[in-house]
C-alpha atoms as a PDB file:
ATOM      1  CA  UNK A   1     -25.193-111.412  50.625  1.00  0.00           C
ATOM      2  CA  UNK A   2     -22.430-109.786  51.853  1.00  0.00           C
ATOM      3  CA  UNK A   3     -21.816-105.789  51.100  1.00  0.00           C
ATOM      4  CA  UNK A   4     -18.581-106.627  49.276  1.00  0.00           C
ATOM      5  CA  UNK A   5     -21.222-108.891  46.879  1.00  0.00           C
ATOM      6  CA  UNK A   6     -23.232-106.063  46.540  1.00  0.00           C
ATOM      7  CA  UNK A   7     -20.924-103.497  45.877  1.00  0.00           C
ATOM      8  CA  UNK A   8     -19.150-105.655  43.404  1.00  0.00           C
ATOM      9  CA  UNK A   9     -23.055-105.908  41.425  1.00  0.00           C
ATOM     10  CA  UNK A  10     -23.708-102.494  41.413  1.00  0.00           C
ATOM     11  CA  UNK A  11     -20.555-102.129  39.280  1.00  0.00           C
ATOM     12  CA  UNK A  12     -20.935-104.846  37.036  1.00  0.00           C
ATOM     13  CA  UNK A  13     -24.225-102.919  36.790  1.00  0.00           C
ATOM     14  CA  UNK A  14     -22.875 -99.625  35.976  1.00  0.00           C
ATOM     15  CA  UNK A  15     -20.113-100.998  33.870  1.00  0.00           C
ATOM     16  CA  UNK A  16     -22.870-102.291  31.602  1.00  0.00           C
ATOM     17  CA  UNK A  17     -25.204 -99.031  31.408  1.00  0.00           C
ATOM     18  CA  UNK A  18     -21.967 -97.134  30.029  1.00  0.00           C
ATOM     19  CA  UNK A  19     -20.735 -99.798  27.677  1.00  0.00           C
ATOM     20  CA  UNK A  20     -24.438 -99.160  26.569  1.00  0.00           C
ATOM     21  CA  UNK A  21     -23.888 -95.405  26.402  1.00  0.00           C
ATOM     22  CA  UNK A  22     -21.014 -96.072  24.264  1.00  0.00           C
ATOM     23  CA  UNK A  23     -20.242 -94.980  21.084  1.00  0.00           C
ATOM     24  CA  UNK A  24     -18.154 -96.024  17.776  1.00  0.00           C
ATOM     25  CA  UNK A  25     -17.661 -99.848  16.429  1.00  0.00           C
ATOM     26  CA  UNK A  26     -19.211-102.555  18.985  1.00  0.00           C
ATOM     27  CA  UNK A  27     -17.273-105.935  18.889  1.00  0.00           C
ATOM     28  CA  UNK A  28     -18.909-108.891  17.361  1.00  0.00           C
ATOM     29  CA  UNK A  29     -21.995-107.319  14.604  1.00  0.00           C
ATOM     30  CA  UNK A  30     -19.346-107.418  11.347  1.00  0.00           C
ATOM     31  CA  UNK A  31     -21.769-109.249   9.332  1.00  0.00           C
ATOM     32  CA  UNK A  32     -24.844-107.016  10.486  1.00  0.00           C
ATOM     33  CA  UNK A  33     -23.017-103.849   9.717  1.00  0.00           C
ATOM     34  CA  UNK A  34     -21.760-104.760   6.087  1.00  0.00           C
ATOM     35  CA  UNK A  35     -25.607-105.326   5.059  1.00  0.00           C
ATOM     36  CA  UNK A  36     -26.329-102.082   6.684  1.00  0.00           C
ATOM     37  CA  UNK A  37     -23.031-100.337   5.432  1.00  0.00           C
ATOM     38  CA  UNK A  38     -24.232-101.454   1.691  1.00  0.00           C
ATOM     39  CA  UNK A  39     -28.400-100.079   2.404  1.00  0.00           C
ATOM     40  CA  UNK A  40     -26.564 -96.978   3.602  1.00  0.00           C
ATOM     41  CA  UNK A  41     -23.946 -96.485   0.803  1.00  0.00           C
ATOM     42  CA  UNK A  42     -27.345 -97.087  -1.672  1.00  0.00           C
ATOM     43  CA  UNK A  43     -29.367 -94.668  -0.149  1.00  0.00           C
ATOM     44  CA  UNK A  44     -26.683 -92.581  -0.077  1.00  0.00           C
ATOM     45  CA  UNK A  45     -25.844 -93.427  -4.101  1.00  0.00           C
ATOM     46  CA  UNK A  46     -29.892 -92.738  -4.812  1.00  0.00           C
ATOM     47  CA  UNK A  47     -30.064 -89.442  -2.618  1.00  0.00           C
ATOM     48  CA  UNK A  48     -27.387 -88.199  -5.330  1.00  0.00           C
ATOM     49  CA  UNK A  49     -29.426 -88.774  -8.037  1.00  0.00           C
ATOM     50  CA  UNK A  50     -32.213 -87.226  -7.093  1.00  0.00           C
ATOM     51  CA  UNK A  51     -30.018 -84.222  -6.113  1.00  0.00           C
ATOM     52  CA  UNK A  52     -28.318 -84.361  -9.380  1.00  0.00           C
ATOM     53  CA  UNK A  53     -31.981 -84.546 -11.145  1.00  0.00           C
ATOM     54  CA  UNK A  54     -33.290 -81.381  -9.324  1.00  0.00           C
ATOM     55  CA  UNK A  55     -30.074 -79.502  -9.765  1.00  0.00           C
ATOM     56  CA  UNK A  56     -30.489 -79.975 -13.394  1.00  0.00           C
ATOM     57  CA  UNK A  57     -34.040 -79.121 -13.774  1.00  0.00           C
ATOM     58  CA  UNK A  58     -33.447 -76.144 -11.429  1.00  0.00           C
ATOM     59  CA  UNK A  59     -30.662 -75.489 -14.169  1.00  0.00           C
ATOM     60  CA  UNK A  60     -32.954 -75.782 -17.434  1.00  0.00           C
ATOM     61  CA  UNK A  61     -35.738 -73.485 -15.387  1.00  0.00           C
ATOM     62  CA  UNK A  62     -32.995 -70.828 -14.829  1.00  0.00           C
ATOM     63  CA  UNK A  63     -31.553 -70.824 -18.492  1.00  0.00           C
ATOM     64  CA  UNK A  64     -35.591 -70.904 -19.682  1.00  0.00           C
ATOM     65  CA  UNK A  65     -36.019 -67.272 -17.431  1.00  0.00           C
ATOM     66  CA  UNK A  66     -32.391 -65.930 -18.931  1.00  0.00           C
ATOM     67  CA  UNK A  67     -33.928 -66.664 -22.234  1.00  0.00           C
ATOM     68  CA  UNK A  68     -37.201 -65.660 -21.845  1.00  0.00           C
ATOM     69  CA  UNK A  69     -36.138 -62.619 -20.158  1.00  0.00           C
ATOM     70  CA  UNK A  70     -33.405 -62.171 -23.214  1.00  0.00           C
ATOM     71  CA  UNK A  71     -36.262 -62.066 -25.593  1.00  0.00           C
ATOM     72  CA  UNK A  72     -38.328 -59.207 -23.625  1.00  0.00           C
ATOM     73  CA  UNK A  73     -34.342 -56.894 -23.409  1.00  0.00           C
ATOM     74  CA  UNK A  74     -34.384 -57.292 -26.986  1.00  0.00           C
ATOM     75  CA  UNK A  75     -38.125 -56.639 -27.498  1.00  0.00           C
ATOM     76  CA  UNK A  76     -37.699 -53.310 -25.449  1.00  0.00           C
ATOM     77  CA  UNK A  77     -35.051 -51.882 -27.399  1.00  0.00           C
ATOM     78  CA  UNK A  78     -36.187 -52.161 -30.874  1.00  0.00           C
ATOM     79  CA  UNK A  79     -39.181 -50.508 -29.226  1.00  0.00           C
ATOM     80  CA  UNK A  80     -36.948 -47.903 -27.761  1.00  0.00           C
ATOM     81  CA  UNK A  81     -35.107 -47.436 -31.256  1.00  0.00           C
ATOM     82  CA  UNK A  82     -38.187 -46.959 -32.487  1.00  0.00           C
ATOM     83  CA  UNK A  83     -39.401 -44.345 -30.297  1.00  0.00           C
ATOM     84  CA  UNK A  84     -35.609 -42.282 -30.799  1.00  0.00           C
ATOM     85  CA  UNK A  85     -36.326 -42.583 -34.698  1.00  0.00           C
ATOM     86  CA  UNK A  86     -39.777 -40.950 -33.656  1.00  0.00           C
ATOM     87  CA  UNK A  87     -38.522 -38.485 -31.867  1.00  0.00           C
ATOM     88  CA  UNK A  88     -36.208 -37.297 -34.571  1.00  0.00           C
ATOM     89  CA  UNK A  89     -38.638 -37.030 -37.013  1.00  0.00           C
ATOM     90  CA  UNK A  90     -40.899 -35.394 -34.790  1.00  0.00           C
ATOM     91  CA  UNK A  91     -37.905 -32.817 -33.876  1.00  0.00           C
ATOM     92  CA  UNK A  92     -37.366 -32.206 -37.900  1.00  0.00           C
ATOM     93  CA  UNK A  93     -41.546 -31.388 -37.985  1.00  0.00           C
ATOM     94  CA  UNK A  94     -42.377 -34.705 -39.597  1.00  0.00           C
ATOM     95  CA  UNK A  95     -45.097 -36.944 -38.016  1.00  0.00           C
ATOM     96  CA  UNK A  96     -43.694 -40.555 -37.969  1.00  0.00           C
ATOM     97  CA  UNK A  97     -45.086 -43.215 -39.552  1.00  0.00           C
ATOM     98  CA  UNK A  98     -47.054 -45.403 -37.487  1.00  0.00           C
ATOM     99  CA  UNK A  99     -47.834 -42.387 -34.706  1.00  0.00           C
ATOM    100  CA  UNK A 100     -51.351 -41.919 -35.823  1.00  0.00           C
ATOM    101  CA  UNK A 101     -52.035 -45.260 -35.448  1.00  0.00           C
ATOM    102  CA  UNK A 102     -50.601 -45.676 -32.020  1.00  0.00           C
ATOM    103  CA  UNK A 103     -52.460 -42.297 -30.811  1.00  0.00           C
ATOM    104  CA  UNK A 104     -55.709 -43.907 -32.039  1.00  0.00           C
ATOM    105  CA  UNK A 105     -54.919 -46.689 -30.296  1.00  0.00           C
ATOM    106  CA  UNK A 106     -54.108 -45.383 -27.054  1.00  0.00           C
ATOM    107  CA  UNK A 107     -57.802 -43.075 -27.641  1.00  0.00           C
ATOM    108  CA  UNK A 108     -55.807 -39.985 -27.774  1.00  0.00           C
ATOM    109  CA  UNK A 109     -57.421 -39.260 -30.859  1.00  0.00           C
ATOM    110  CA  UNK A 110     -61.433 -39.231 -31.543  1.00  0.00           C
ATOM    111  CA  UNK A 111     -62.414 -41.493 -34.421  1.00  0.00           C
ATOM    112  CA  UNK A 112     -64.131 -39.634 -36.846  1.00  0.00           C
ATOM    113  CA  UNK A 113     -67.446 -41.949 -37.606  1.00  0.00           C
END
């Protein structure tokens, strides 16, 4: 062979590693890439549903804790109401009603037995 030969084959070579290394649309695979264009859109279309599904149940466990905690706000200020009415009556020299109970409960007072 003759180096012009050669010279001319390792450029034919090179020209066909970068055509490899090339990217975007190759000529000639239409049919190939419409089956894999329609797997891909699918996957795509079932990936949304399942991120659509968790958003919602992510959704219903948030409104669940808003509510729950709703509940225990509420809860805490009839409680707190309760204790201001106490308060008041123990200001005027009244004992509320209820307070002996709760003392007893809490121990602060010795049942008699």
């Amino acid at each position: 062979m003759n180096p012009s030969t050669m010279d001319l084959m390792v450029t034919l070579k090179q020209d066909c590693l970068r055509s490899e290394r090339k990217r975007g649309r190759k000529p000639g695979r239409k049919a190939a890439d419409k089956v894999d264009m329609k797997a891909k859109l699918e996957r795509s279309r079932q990936s949304a549903r399942e991120c659509r599904a968790r958003k919602k149940l992510r959704y219903q466990y948030l409104e669940e804790l808003v509510t729950d905690r709703e509940k225990a706000v509420i809860a805490l200020r009839k409680e707190l109401d309760k204790y201001r009415l106490w308060g008041k009556e123990l200001d005027e020299g009244r004992v509320p009603e209820g307070m002996h109970a709760l003392l007893e409960e809490m121990g602060a007072i010795k049942q008699e037995k």
